[in-house]
C-alpha atoms as a PDB file:
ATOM      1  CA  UNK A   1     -27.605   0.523  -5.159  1.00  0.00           C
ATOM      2  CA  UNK A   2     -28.757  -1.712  -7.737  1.00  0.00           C
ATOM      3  CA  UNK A   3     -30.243  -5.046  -7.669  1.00  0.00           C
ATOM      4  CA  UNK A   4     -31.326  -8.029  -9.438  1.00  0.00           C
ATOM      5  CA  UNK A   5     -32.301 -10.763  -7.042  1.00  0.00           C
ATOM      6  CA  UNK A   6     -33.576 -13.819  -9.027  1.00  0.00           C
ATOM      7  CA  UNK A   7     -35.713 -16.560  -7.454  1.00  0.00           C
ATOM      8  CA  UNK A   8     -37.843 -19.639  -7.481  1.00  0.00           C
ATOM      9  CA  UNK A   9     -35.676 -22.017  -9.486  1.00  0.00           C
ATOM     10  CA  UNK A  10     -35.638 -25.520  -8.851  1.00  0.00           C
ATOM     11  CA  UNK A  11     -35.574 -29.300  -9.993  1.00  0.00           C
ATOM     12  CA  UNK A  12     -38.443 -30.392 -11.623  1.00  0.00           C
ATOM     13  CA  UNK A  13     -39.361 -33.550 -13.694  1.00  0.00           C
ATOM     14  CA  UNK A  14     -39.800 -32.916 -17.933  1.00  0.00           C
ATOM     15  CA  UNK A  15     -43.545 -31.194 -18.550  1.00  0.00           C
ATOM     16  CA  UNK A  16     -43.306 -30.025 -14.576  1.00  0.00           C
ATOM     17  CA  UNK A  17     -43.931 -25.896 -14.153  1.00  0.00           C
ATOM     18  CA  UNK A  18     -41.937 -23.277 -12.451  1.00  0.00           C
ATOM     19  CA  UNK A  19     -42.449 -19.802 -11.727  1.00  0.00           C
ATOM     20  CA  UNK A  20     -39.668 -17.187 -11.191  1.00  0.00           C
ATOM     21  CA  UNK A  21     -39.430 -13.923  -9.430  1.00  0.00           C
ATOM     22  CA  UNK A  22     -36.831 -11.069 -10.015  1.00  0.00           C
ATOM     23  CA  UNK A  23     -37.037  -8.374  -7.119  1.00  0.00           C
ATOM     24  CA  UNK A  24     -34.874  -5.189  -8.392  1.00  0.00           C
ATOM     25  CA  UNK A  25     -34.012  -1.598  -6.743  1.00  0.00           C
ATOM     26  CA  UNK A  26     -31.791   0.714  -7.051  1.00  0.00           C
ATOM     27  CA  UNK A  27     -33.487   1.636 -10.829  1.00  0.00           C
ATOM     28  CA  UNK A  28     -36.751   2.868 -11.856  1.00  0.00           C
ATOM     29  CA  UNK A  29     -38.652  -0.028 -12.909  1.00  0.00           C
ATOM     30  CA  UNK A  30     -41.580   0.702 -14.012  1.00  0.00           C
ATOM     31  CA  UNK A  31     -39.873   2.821 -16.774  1.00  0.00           C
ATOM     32  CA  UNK A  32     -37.825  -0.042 -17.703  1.00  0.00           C
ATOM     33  CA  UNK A  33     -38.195  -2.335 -20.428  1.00  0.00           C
ATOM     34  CA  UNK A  34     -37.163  -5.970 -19.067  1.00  0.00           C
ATOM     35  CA  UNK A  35     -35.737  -9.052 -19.497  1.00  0.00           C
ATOM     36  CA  UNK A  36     -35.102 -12.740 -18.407  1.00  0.00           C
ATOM     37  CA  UNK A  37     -31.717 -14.407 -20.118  1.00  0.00           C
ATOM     38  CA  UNK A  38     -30.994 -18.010 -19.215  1.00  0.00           C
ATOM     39  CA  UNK A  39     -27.085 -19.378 -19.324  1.00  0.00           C
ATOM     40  CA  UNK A  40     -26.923 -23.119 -19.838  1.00  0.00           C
ATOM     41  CA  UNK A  41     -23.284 -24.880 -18.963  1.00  0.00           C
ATOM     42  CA  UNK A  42     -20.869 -24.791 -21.485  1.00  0.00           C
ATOM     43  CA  UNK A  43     -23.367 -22.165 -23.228  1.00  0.00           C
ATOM     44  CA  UNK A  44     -23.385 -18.500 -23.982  1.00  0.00           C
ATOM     45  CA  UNK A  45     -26.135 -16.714 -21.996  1.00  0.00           C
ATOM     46  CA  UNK A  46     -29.660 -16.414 -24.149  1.00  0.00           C
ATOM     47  CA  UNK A  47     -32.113 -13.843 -24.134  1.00  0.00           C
ATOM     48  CA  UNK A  48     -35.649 -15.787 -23.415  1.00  0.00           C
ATOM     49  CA  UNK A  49     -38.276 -13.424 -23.381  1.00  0.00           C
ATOM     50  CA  UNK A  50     -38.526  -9.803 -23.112  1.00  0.00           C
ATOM     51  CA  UNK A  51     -41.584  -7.246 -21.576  1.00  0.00           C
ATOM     52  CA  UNK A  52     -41.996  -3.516 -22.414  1.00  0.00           C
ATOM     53  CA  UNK A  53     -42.708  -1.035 -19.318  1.00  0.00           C
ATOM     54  CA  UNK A  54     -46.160  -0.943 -19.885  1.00  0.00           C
ATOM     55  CA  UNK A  55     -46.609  -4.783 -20.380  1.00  0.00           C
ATOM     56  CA  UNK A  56     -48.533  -4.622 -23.650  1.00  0.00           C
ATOM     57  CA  UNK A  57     -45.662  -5.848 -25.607  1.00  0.00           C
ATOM     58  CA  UNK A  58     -43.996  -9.141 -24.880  1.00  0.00           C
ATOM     59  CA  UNK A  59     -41.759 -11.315 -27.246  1.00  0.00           C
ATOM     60  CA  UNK A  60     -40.080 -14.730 -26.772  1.00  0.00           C
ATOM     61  CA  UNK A  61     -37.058 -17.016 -28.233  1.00  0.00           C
ATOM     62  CA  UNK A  62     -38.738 -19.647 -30.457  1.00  0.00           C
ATOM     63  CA  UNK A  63     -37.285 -22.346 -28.378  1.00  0.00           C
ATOM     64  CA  UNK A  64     -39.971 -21.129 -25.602  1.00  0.00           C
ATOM     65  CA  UNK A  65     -42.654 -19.446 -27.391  1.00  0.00           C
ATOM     66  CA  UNK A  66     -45.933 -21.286 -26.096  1.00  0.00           C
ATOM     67  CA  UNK A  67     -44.238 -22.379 -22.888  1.00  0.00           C
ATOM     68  CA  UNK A  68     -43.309 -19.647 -20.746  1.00  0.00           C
ATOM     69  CA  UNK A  69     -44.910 -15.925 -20.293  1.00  0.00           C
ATOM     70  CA  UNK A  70     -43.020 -12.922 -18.729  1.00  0.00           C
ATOM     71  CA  UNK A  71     -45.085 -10.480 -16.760  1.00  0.00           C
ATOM     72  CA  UNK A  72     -44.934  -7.679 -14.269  1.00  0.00           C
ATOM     73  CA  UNK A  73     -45.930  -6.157 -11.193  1.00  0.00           C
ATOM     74  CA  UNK A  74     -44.962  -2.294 -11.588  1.00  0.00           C
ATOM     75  CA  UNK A  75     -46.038  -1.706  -8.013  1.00  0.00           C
ATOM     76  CA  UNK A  76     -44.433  -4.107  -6.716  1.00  0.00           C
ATOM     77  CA  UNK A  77     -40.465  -3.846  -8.594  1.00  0.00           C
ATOM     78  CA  UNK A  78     -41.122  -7.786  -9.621  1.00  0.00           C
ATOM     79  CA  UNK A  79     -40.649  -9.584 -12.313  1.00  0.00           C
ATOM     80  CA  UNK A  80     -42.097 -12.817 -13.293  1.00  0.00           C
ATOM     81  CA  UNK A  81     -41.577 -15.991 -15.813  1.00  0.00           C
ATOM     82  CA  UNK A  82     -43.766 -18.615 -15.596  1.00  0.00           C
ATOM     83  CA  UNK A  83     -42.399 -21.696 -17.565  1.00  0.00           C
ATOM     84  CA  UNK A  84     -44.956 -24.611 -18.097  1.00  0.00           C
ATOM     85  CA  UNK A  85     -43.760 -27.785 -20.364  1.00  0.00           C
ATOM     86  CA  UNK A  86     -40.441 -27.527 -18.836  1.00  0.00           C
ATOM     87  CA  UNK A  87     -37.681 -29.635 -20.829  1.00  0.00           C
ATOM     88  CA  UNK A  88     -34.275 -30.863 -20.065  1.00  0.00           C
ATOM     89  CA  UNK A  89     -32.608 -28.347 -22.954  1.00  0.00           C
ATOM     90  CA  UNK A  90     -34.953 -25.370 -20.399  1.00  0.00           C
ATOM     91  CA  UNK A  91     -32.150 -26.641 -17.633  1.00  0.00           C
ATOM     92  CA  UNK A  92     -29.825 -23.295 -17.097  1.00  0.00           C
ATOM     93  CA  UNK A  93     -29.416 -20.089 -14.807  1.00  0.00           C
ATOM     94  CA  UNK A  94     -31.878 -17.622 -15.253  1.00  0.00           C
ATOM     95  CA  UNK A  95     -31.435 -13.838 -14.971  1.00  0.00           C
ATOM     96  CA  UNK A  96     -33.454 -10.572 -14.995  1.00  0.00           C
ATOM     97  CA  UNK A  97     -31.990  -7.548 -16.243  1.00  0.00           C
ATOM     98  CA  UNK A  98     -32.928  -4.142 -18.075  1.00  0.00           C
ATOM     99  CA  UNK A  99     -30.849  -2.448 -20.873  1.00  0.00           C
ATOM    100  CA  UNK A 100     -29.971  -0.172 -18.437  1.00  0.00           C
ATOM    101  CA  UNK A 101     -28.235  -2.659 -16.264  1.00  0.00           C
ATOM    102  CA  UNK A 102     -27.175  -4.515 -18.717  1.00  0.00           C
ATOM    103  CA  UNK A 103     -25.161  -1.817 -20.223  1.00  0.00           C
ATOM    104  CA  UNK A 104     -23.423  -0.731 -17.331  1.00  0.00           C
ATOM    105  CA  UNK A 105     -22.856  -4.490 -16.285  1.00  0.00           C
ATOM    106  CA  UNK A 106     -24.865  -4.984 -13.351  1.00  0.00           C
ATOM    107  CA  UNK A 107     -26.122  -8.623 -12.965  1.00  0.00           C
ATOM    108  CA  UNK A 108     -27.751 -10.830 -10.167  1.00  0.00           C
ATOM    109  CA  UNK A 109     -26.650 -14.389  -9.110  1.00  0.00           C
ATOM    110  CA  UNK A 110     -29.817 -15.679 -11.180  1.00  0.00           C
ATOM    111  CA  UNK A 111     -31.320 -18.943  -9.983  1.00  0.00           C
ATOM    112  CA  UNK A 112     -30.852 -22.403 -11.385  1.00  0.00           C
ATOM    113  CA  UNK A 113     -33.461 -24.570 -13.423  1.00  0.00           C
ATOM    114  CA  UNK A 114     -32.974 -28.034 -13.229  1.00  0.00           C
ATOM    115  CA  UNK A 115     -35.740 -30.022 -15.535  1.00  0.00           C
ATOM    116  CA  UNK A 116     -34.580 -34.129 -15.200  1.00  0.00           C
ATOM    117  CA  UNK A 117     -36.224 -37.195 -14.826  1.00  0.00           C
END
């Protein structure tokens, strides 16, 4: 059975830091290439930042790049964003996922980012 289970959201003032956790099973992932996406109200959901298997290739959405860094603990099925500089436009759901899961629709509740004053 797979899941996605998304953690460590939160409210937080502008230039505060969270980190978040994604715990998955039911997939193999340390041979999976991953993902967080954020989905703000009103908003289609975004990729943010993206981490091949091996973690020696990582990429970002501009509006993050220098803020936040995606990692990975391969022994332990976890995922990880740290966001630092948080803004009020950073305020959305955020979600792990894999291609894999992505294509055949699976999806976690994500957890909510909240960056106000």
């Amino acid at each position: 059975q797979v899941q996605l289970v998304e953690s460590g959201g939160g409210l937080v003032r502008p230039g505060g830091s969270l980190r978040l956790s994604c715990k998955v099973s039911g997939f193999t992932f340390s041979a999976s290439d991953m993902m967080w996406y954020r989905q703000a109200p009103g908003r289609e959901r975004e990729l943010v930042a993206d981490i091949i298997n091996t973690s020696r290739s990582t990429n970002y959405a501009d509006s993050v790049k220098g803020r936040f860094t995606i990692s990975r603990d391969n022994a332990k099925s976890t995922l990880y964003l740290q966001m630092n500089k948080l803004r009020p436009e950073d305020t959305a759901v955020y979600y792990c996922n894999s291609d894999w899961t992505v294509s055949h629709g699976y999806w976690g509740k994500g957890t909510q980012v909240i960056v106000s004053s």
